[in-house]
Protein backbone atom coordinates (compact mmCIF):
# COMPACT_ATOMS: atom_id res chain seq x y z
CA UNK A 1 13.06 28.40 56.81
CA UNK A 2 15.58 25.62 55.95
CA UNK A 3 13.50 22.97 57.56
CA UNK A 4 10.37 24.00 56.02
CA UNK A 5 12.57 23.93 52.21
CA UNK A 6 13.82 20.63 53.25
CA UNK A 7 9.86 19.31 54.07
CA UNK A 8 8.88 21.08 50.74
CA UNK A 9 12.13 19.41 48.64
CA UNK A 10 11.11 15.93 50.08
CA UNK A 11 7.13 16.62 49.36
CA UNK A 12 8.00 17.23 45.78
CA UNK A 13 10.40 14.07 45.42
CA UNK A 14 7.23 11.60 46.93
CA UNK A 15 5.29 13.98 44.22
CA UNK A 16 7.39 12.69 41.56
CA UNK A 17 7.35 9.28 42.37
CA UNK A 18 3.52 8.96 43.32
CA UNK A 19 3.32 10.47 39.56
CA UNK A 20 5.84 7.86 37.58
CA UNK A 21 4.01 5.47 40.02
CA UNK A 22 0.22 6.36 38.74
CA UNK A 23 1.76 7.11 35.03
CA UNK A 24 2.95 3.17 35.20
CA UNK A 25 -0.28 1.87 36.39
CA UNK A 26 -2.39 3.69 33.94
CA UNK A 27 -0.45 1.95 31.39
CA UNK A 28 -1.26 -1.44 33.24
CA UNK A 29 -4.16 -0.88 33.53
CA UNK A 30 -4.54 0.03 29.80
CA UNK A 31 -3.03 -2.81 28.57
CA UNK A 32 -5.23 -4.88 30.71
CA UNK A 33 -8.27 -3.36 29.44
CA UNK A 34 -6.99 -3.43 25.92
CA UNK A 35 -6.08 -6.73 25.71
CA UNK A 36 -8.27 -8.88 27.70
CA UNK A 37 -11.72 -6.89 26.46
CA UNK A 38 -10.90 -8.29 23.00
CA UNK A 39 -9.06 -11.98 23.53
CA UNK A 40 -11.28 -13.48 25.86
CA UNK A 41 -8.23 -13.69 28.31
CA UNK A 42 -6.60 -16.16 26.19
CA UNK A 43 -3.26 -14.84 24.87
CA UNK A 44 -0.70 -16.60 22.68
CA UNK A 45 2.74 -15.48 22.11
CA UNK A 46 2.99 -14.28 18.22
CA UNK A 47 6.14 -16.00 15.90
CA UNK A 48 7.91 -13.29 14.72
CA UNK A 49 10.00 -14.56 11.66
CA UNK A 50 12.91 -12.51 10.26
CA UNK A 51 12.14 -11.12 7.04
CA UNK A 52 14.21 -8.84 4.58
CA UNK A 53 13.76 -5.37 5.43
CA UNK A 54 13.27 -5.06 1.35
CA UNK A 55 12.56 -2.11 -0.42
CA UNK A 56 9.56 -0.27 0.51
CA UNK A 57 8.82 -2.53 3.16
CA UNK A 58 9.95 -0.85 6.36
CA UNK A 59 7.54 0.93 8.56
CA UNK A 60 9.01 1.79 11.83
CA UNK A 61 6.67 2.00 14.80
CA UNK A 62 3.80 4.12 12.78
CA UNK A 63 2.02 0.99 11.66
CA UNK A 64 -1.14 2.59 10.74
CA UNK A 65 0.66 5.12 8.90
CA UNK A 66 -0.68 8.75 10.32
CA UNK A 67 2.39 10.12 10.68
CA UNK A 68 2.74 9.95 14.31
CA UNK A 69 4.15 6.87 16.87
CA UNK A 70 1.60 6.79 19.32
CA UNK A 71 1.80 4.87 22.34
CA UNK A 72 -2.42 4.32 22.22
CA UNK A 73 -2.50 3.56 18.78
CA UNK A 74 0.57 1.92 17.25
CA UNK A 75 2.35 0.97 20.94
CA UNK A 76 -1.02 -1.21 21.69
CA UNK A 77 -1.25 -2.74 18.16
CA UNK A 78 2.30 -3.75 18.12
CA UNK A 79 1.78 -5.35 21.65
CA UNK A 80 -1.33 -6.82 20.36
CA UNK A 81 0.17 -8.73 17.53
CA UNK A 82 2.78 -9.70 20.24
CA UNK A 83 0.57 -11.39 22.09
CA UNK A 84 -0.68 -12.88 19.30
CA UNK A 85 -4.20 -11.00 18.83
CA UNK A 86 -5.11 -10.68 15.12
CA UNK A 87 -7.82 -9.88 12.67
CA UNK A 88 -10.51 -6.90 14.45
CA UNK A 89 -8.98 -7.74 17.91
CA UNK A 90 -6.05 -6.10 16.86
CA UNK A 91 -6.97 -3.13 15.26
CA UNK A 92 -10.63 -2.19 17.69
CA UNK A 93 -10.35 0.85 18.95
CA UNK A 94 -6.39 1.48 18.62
CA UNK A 95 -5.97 2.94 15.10
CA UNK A 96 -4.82 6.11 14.50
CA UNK A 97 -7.04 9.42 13.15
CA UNK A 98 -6.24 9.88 9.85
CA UNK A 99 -4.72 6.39 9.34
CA UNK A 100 -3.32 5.16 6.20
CA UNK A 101 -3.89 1.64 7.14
CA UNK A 102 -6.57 0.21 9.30
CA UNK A 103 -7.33 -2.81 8.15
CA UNK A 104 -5.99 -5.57 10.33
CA UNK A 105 -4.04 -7.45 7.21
CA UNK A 106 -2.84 -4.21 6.49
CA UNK A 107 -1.71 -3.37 10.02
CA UNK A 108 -0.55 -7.27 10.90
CA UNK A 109 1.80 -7.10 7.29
CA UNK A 110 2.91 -3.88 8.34
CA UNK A 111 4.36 -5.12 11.85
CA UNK A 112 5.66 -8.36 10.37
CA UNK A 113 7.59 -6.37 8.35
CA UNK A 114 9.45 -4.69 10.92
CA UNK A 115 10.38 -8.77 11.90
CA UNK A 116 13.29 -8.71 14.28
CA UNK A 117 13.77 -5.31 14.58
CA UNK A 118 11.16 -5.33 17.48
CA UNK A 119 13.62 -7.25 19.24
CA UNK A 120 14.82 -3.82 21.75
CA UNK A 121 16.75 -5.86 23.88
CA UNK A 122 18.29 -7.77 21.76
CA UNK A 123 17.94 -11.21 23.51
CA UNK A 124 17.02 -13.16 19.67
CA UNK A 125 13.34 -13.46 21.26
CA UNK A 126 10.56 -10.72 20.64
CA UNK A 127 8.34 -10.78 23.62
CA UNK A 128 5.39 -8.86 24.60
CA UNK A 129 6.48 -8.36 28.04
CA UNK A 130 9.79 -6.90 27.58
CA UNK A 131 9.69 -5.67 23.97
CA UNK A 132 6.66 -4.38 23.74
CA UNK A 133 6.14 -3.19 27.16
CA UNK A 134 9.83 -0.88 26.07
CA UNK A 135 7.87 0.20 23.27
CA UNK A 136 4.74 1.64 25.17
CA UNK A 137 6.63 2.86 27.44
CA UNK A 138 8.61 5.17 25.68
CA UNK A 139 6.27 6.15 23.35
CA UNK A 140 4.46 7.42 26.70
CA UNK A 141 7.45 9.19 27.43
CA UNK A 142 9.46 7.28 30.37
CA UNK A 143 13.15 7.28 29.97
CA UNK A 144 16.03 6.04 32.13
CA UNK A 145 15.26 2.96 34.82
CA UNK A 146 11.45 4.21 34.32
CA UNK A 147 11.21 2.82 30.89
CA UNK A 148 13.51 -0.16 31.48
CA UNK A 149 12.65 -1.14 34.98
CA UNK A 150 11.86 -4.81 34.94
CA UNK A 151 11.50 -5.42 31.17
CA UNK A 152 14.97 -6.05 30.27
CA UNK A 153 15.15 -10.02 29.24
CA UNK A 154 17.91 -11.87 31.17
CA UNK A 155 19.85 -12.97 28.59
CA UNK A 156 18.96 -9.37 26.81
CA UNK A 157 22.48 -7.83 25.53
CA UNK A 158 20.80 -4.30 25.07
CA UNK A 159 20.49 -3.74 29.25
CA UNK A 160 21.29 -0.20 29.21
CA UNK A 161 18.37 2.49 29.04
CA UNK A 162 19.99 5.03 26.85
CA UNK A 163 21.43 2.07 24.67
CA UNK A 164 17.75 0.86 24.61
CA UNK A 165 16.50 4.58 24.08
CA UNK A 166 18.65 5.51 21.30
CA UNK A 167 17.62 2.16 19.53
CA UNK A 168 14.40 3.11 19.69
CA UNK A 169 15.06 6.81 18.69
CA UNK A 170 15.99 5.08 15.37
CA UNK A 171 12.89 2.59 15.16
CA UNK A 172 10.46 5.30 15.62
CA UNK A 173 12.04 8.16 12.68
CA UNK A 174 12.25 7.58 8.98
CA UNK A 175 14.34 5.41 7.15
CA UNK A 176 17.31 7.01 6.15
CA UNK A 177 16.71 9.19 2.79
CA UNK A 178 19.06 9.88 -0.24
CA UNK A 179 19.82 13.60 -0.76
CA UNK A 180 22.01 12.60 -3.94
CA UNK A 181 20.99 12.79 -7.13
CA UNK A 182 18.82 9.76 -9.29
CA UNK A 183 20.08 10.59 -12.43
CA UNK A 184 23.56 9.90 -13.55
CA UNK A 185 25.52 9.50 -16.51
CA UNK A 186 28.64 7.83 -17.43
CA UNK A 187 30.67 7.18 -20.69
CA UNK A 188 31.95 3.56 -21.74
CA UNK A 189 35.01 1.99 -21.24
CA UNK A 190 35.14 3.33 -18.16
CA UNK A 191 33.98 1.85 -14.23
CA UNK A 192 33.54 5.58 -12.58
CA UNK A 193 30.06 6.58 -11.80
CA UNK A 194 29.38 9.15 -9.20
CA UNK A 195 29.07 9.66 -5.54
CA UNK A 196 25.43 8.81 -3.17
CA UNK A 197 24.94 10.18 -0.29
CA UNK A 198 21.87 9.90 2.20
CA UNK A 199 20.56 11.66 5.66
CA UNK A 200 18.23 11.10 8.31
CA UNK A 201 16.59 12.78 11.43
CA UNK A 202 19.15 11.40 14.01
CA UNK A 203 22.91 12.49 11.83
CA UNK A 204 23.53 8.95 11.45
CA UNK A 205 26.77 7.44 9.29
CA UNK A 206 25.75 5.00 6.78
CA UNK A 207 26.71 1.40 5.32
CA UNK A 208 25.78 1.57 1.72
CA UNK A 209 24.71 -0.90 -0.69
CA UNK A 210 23.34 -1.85 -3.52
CA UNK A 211 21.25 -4.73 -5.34
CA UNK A 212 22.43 -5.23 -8.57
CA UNK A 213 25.07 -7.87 -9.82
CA UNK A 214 27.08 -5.46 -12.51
CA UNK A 215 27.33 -2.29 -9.80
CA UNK A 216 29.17 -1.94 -6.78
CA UNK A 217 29.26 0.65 -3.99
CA UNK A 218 32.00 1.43 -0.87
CA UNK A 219 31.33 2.20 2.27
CA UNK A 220 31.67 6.19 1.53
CA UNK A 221 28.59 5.77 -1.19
CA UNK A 222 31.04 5.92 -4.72
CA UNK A 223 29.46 4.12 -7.12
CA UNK A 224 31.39 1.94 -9.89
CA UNK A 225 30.62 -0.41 -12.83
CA UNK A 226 31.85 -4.19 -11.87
CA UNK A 227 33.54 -4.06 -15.35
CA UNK A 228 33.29 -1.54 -18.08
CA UNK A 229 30.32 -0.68 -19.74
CA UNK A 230 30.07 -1.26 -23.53
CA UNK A 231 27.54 1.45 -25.05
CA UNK A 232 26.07 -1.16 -27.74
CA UNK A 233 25.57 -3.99 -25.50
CA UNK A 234 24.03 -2.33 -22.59
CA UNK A 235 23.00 1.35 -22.20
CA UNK A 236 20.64 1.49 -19.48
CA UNK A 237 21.04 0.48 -15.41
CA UNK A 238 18.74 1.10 -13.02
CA UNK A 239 20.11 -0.25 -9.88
CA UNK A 240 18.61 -0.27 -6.39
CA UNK A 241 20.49 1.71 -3.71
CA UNK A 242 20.29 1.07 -0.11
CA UNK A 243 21.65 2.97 3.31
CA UNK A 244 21.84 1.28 6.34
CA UNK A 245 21.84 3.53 9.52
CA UNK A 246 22.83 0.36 11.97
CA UNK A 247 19.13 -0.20 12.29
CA UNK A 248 16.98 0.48 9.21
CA UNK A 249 17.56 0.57 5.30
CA UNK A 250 16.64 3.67 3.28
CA UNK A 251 16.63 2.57 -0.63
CA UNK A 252 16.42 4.77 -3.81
CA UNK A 253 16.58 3.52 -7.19
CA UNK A 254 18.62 5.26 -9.73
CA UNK A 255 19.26 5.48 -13.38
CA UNK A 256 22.75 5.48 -14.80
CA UNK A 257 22.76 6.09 -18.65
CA UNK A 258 26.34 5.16 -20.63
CA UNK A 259 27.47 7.67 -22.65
CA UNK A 260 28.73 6.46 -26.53
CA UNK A 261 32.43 7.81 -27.38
C-alpha cells in the first residue's frame, strides 16, 4: 500500500507539470498564431513614451473596456501594440464581447495611456517578451516561478513573483475611488476645508493630491485654502483631487463654496 501511494503521489506531481507544461505552450502557441497571422512575421518593438496618468485617462489592463482583463482579449492586444502591431492587426479577432472600445485608435490611445506602467519589472524598458509575456501569463492564471520563469529582464528590479503579482493585482482593478463627499463648504477668513478620503479593491493607503494652485492637501487627505478666502473676490473652487495607490491615480473633482460672514 505505501509503495503503490508513493507511485500514485509521483504520477500526480508529472500530472501537474505535464499540465503547467501544455498550459505554457498553448500560450506559445497562441501568441504565435496571433501575431504572425496578422504582421506578416515582421515585428517591431513599439516606443512606449511616459505620459501623465491625467484625469480620466487611466485604463488598467481592460483596454477594450468590457469590464473584464482577459488574457485573449486585452493580454494579446497589449502584447500586440508591444510588438508594435497597429491599426486592424491589433484589434482582429482579440476584442472583447460587449466592448466599449474596438476601434484600433481607440484601443492603441487606450494602452498608450497606461505608458510606463506596463513596465512589470521595472527595468525602465517595456518589452513584449518580458512585460507582456507577465501580463498574459497571469491573466491566464500562472503565479509563482510559473508566471515569472524566464521573463524577468536582467537588469529588472521587480524579480520577485509575488512582488511582480501584487503589481499587477493593482494594474488589473480600478483606480482608486473617493468615498468622501464632492460638496463642501467653508466660510472666509479662514484656510480649513474638510477631510477626503478614497478606497479601492486591494485596502490600499493613499498619497493624495490635488491640481489646483490656491488648495493644498496632506498626506492624510485634509484639505486647506493656500491663504484665506475672501467671499467677494472669489466664491467658487472647483479643484481636482487625486489618490495615488503606489501605482494608479483615482481623481474626483469637487466643489468648495465660501461662506460670507
Amino acid at each position: 500500500m505505501l509503495i503503490t501511494f508513493i507511485q500514485m503521489t509521483r504520477y500526480s506531481e508529472i500530472a501537474k507539470r505535464c499540465y503547467s507544461r501544455m498550459r505554457l505552450f498553448l500560450i506559445c502557441l497562441i501568441i504565435s498564431l496571433m501575431l504572425f497571422a496578422h504582421s506578416n512575421g515582421a515585428l517591431s518593438q513599439a516606443e512606449y513614451s511616459n505620459p501623465t496618468n491625467t484625469p480620466g485617462s487611466y485604463v488598467g489592463i481592460d483596454v477594450d473596456g468590457n469590464g473584464e482583463a482577459d488574457a485573449l482579449t486585452d493580454g494579446l492586444l497589449i502584447l500586440r501594440s508591444m510588438f508594435g502591431l497597429s491599426a486592424e492587426s491589433l484589434v482582429m479577432g482579440v476584442v472583447g464581447t460587449n466592448a466599449e472600445f474596438t476601434s484600433s485608435d481607440e484601443i492603441e490611445n487606450r494602452i498608450l495611456n497606461l505608458g510606463n506602467l506596463l513596465d512589470i519589472d521595472q527595468d525602465s524598458n517595456v518589452d513584449a517578451l518580458t512585460d507582456g509575456l507577465l501580463i498574459l501569463r497571469y491573466l491566464f492564471g500562472l503565479t509563482g516561478d510559473e508566471m515569472i520563469d524566464q521573463l524577468v529582464g536582467e537588469v529588472a528590479e521587480r524579480v520577485l513573483a509575488a512582488d511582480i503579482e501584487q503589481y499587477l493585482a493593482k494594474l488589473v482593478a480600478p483606480p482608486p475611488s473617493f468615498t468622501s463627499d464632492q460638496i463642501f463648504s467653508s466660510y472666509e477668513n479662514q484656510t480649513e476645508i474638510g477631510t477626503v478620503a478614497a478606497s479601492d479593491t486591494l485596502d490600499s493607503s493613499f498619497v493624495y493630491s490635488v491640481l489646483d494652485e490656491e488648495i493644498s492637501v496632506s498626506a492624510e487627505g485634509v484639505l486647506s485654502f493656500n491663504e484665506a478666502p475672501d467671499y467677494e473676490s472669489k466664491n467658487l473652487y472647483q479643484p481636482v483631487i487625486g489618490a495615488f495607490n503606489g501605482i494608479t491615480t483615482g481623481y474626483q473633482r469637487i466643489e468648495i463654496t465660501v461662506l460670507d460672514v
